[in-house]
N, C-alpha and C. Protein backbone atom coordinates (compact mmCIF):
# COMPACT_ATOMS: atom_id res chain seq x y z
N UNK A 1 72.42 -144.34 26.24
CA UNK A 1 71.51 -143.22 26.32
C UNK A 1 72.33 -141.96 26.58
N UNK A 2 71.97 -140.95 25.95
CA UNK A 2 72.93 -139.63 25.90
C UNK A 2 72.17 -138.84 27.14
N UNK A 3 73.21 -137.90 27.61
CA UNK A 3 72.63 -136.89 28.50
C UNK A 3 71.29 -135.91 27.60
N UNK A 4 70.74 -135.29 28.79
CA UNK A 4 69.74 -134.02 28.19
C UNK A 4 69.96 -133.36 27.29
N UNK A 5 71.46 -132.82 27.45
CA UNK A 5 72.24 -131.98 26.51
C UNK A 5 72.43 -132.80 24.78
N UNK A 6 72.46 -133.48 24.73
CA UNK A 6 72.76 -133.68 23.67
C UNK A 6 71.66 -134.85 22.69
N UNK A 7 70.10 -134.76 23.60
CA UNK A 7 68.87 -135.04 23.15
C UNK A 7 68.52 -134.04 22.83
N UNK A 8 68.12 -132.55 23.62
CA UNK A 8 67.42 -131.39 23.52
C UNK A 8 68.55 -130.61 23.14
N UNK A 9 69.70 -130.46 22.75
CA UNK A 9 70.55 -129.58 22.38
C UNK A 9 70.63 -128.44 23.65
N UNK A 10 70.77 -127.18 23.32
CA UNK A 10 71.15 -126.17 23.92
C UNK A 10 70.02 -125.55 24.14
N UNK A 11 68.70 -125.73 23.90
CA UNK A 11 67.35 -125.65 24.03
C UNK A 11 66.33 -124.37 23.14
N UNK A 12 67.48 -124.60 21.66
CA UNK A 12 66.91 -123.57 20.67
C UNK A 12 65.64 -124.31 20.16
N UNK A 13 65.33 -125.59 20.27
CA UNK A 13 64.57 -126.26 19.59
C UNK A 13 63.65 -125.92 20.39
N UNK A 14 63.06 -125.99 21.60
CA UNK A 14 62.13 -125.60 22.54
C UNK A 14 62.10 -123.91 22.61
N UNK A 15 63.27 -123.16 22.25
CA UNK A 15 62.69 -121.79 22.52
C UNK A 15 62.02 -121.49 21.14
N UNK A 16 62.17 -122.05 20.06
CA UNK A 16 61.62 -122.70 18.67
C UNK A 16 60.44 -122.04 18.80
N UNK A 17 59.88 -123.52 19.34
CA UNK A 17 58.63 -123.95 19.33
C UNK A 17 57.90 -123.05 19.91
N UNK A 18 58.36 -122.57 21.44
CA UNK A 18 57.61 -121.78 21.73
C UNK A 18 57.15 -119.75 21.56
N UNK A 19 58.33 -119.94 20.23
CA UNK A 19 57.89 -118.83 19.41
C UNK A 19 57.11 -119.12 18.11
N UNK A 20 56.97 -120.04 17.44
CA UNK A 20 56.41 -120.65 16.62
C UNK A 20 54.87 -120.56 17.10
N UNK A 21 54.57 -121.33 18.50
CA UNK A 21 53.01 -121.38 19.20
C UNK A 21 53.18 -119.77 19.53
N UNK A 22 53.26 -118.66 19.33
CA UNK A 22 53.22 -117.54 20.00
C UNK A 22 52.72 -117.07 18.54
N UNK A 23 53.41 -117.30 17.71
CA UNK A 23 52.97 -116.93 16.17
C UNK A 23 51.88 -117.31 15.82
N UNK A 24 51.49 -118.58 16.16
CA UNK A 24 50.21 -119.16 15.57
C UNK A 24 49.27 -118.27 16.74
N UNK A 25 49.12 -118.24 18.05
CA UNK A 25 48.53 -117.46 18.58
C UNK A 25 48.35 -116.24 18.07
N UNK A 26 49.16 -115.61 17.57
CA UNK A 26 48.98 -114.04 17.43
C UNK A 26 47.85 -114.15 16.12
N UNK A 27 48.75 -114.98 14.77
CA UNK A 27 47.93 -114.90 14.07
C UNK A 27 46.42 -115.25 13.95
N UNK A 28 45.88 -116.08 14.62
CA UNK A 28 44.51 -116.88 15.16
C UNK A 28 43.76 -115.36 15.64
N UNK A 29 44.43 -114.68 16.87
CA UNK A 29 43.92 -113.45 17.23
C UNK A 29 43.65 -112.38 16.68
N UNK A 30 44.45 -112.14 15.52
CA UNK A 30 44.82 -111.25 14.27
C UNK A 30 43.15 -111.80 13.65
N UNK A 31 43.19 -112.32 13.01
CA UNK A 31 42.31 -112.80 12.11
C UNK A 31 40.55 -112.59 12.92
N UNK A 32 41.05 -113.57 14.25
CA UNK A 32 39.53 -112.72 14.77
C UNK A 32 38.94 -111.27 14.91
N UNK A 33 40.19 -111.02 15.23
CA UNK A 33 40.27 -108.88 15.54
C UNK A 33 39.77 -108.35 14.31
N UNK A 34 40.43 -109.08 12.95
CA UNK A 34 39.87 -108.42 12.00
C UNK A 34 38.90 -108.61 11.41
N UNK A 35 38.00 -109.63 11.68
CA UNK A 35 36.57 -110.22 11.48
C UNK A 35 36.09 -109.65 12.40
N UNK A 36 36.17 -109.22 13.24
CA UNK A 36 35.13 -108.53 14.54
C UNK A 36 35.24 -106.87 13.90
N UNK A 37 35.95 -107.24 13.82
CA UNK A 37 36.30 -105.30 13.48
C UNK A 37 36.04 -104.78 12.04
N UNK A 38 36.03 -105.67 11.02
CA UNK A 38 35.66 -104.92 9.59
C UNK A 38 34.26 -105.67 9.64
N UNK A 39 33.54 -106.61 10.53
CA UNK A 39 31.65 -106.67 10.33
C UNK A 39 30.62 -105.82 11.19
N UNK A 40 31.73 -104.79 12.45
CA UNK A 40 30.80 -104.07 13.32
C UNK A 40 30.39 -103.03 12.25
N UNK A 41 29.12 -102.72 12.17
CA UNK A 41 28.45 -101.27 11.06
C UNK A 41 28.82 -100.68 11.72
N UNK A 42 29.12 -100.37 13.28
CA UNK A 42 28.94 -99.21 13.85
C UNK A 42 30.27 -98.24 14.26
N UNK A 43 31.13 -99.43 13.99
CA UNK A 43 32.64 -98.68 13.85
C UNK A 43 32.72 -97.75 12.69
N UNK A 44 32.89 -96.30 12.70
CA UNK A 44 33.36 -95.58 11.86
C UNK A 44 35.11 -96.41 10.57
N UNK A 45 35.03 -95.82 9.87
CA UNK A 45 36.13 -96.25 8.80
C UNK A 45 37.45 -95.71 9.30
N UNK A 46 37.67 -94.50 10.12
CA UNK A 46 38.50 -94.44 10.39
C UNK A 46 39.09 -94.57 12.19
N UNK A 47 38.08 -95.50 12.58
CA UNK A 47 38.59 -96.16 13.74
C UNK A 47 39.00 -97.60 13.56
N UNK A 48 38.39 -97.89 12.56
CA UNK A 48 39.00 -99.51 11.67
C UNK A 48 40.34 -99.40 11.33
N UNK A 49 40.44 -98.03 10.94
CA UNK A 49 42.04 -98.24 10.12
C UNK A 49 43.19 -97.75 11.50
N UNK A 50 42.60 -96.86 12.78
CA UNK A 50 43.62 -96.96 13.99
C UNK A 50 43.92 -98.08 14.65
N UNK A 51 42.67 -98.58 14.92
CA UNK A 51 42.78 -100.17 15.35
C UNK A 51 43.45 -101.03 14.77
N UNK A 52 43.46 -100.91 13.20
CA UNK A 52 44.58 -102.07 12.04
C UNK A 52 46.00 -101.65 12.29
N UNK A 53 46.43 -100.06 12.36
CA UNK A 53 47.01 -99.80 12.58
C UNK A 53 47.77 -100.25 13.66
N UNK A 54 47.25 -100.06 15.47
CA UNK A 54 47.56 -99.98 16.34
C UNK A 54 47.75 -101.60 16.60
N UNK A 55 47.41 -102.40 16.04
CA UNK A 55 47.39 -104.23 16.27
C UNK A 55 48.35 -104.68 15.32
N UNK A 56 48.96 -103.86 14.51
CA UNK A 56 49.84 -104.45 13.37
C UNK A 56 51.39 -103.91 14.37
N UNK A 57 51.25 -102.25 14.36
CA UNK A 57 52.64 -101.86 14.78
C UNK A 57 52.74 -102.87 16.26
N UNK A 58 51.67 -102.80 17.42
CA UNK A 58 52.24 -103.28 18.67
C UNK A 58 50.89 -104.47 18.37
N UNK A 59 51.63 -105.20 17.96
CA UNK A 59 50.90 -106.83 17.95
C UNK A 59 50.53 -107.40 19.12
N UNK A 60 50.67 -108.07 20.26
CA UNK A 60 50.07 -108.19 21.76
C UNK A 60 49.59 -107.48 22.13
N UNK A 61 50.28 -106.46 22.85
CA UNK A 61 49.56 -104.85 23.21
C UNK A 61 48.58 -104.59 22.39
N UNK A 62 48.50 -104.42 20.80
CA UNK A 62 47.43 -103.78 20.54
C UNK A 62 46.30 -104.94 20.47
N UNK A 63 46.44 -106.19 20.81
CA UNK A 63 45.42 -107.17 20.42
C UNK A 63 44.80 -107.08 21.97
N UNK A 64 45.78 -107.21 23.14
CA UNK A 64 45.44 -107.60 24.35
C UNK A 64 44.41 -106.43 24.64
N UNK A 65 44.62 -104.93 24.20
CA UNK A 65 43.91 -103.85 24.19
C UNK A 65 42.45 -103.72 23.61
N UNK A 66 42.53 -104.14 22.85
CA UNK A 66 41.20 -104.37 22.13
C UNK A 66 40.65 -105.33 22.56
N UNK A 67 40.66 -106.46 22.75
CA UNK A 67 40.02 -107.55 23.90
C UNK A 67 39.33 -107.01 25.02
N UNK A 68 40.22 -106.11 25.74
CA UNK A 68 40.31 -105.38 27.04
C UNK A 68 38.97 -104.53 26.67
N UNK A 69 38.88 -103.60 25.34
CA UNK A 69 38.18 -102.71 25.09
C UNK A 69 36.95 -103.11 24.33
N UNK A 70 37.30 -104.18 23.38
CA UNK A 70 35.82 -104.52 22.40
C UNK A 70 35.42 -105.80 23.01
N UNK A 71 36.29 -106.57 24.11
CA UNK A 71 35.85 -107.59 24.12
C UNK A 71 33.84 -108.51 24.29
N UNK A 72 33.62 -107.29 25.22
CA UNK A 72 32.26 -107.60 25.47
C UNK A 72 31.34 -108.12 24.33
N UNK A 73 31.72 -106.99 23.61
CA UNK A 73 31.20 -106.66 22.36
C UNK A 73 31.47 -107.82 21.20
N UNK A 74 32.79 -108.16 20.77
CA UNK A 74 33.14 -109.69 20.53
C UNK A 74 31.83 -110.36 20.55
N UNK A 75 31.44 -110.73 21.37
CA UNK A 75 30.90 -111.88 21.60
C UNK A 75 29.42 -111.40 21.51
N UNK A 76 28.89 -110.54 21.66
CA UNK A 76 27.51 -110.35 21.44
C UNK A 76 27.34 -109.81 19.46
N UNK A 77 28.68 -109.52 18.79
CA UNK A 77 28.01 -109.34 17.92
C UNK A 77 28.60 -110.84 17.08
N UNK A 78 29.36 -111.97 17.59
CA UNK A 78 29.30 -113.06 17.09
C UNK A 78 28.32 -113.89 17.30
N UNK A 79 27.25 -113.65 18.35
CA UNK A 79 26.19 -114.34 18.35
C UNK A 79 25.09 -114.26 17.66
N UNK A 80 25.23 -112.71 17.31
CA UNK A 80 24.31 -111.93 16.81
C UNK A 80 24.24 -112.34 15.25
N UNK A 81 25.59 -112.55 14.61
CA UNK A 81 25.76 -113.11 13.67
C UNK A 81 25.47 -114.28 13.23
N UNK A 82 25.28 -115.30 13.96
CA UNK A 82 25.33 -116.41 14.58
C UNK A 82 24.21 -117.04 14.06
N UNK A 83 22.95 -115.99 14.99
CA UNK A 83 21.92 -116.29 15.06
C UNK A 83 20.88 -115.84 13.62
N UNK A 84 21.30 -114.24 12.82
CA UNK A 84 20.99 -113.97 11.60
C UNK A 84 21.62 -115.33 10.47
N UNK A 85 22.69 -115.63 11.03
CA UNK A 85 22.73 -116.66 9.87
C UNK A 85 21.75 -118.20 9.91
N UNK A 86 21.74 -118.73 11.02
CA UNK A 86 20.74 -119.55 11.38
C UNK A 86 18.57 -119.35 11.21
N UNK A 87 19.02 -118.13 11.53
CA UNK A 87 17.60 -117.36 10.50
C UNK A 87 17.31 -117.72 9.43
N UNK A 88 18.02 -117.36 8.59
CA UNK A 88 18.53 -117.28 6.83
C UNK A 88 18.78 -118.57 6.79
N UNK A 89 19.38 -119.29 7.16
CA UNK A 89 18.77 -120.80 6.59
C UNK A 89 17.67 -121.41 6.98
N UNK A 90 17.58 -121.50 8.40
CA UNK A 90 15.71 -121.44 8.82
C UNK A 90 14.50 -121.21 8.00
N UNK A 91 14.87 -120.00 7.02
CA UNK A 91 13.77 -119.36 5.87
C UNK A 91 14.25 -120.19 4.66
N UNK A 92 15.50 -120.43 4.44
CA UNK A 92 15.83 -121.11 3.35
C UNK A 92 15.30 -122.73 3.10
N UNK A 93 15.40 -123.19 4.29
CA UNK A 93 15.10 -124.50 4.34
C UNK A 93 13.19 -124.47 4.07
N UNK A 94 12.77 -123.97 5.28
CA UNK A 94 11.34 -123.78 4.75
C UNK A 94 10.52 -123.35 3.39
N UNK A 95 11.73 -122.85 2.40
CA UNK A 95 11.11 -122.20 1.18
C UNK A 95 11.16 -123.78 0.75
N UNK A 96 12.22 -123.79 0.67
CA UNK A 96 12.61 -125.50 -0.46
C UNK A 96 11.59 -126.57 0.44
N UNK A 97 11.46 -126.80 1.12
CA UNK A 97 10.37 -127.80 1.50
C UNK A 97 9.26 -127.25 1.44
N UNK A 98 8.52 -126.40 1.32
CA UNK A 98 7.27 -126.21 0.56
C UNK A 98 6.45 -126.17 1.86
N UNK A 99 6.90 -126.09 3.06
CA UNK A 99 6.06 -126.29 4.03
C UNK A 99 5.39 -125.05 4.76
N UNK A 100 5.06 -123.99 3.97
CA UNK A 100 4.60 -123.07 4.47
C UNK A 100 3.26 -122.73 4.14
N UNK A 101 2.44 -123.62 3.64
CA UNK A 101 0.87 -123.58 3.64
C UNK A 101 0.31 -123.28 5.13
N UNK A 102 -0.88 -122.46 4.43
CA UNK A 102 -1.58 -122.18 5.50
C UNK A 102 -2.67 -123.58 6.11
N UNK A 103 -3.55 -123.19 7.02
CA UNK A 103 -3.57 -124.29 7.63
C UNK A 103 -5.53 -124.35 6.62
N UNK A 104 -5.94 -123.63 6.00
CA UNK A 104 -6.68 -123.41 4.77
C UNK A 104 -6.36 -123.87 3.57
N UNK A 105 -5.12 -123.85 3.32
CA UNK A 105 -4.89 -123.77 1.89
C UNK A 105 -4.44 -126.19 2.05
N UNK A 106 -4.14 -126.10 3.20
CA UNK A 106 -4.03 -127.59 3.75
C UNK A 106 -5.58 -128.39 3.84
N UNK A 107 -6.72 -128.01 4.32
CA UNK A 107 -8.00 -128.14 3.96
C UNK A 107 -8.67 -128.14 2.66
N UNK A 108 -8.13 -127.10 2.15
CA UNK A 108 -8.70 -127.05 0.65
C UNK A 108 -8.03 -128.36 -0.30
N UNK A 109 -6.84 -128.59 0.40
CA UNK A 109 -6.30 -129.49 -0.42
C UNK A 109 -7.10 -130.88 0.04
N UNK A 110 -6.97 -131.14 1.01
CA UNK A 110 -8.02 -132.45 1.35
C UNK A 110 -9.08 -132.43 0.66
N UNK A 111 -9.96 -131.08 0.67
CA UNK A 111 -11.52 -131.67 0.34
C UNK A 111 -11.13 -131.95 -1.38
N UNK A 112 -10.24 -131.24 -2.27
CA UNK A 112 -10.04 -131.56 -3.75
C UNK A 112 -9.83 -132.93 -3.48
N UNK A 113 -9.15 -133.79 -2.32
CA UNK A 113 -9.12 -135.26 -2.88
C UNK A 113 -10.48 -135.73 -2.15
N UNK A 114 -11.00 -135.02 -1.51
CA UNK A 114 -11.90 -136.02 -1.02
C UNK A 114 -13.36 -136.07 -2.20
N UNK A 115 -13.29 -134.52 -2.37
CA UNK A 115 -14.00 -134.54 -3.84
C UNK A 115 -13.55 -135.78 -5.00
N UNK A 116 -12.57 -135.30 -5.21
CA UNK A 116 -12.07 -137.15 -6.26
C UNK A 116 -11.95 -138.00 -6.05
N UNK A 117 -12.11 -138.36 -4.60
CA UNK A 117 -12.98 -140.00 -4.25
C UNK A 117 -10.82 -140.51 -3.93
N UNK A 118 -10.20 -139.56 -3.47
CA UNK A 118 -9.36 -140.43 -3.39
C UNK A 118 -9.28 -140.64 -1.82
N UNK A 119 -9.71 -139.90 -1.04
CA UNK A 119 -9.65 -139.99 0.65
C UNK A 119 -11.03 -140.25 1.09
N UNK A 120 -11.57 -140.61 1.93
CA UNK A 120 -12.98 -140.63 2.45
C UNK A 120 -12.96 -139.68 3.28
N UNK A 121 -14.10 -140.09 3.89
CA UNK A 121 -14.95 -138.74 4.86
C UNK A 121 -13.83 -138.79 6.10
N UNK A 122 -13.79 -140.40 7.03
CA UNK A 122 -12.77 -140.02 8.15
C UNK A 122 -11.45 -139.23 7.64
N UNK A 123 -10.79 -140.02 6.65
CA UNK A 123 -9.32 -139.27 6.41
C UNK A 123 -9.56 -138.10 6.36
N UNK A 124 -10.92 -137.38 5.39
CA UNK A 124 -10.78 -135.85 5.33
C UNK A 124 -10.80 -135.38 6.88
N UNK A 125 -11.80 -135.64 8.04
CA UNK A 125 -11.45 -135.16 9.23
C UNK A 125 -10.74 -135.22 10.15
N UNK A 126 -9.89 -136.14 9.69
CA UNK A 126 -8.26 -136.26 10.28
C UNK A 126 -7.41 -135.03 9.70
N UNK A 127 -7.31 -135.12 8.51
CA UNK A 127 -6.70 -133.98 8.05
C UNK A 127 -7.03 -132.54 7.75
N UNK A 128 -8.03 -132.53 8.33
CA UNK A 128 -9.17 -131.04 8.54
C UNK A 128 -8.45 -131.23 10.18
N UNK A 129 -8.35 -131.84 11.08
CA UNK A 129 -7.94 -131.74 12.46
C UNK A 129 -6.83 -131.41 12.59
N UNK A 130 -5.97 -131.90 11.61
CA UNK A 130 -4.65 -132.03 11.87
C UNK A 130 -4.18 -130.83 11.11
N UNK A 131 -4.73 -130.18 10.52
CA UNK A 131 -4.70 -128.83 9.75
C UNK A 131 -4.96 -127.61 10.51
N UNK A 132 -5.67 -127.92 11.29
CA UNK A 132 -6.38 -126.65 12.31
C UNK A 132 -5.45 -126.80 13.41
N UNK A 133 -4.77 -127.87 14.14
CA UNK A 133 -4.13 -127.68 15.37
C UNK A 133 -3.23 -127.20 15.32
């Protein structure tokens, strides 16, 4: 079995790595900053481009800054997003399943079968009940 030294080398492989995980950090942060920051409406165009600016030249600093400054905000307009998108399929799903009859237009449909002898009298007032509740 070899000493430390000459398993881990001189410990470029670990100062490596832990610039490598500093990179993937930055970039992960990068990417959110710029999804938070080019979907707010309310940021003017040319506070988008100081902020791109100011996070590109001083990368930590300008990320840790904006956290510091938009962070609140972060998070209420990712929910906000969140929740408009969960909307929008909410409406989407309900179009394609057809399930948006009124609780009339669900009656009218019973009595047409009960008129054609395909439901009887109880089923129609099950589904006259179950239409109204």
């Amino acid at each position: 079995m070899g000493t430390l030294t000459e398993t881990f080398g001189n410990g470029s492989f670990l100062l490596w790595m832990l610039e490598f995980f500093l990179f993937v950090i930055w970039f992960y942060l990068l990417i959110m900053i710029f999804g938070d920051l080019f979907r707010d409406p309310d940021t003017s165009g040319g506070k988008k481009v100081l902020w791109t600016i100011f996070v590109i030249v001083l990368p930590y600093l300008g990320i840790f800054i904006y956290l510091i400054a938009r962070g609140k905000g972060m998070a209420a307009r990712s929910q906000a997003q969140a929740q408009a998108a969960q909307d929008h399929l909410d409406a989407r799903i309900r179009a394609t399943a057809g399930t948006a009859t009124s609780g009339a237009d669900q009656i009218a449909q019973a009595k047409a079968l009960l008129d054609a002898g395909t439901i009887d009298q109880a089923e129609f007032d099950h589904l006259k009940a179950k239409a109204l509740a």
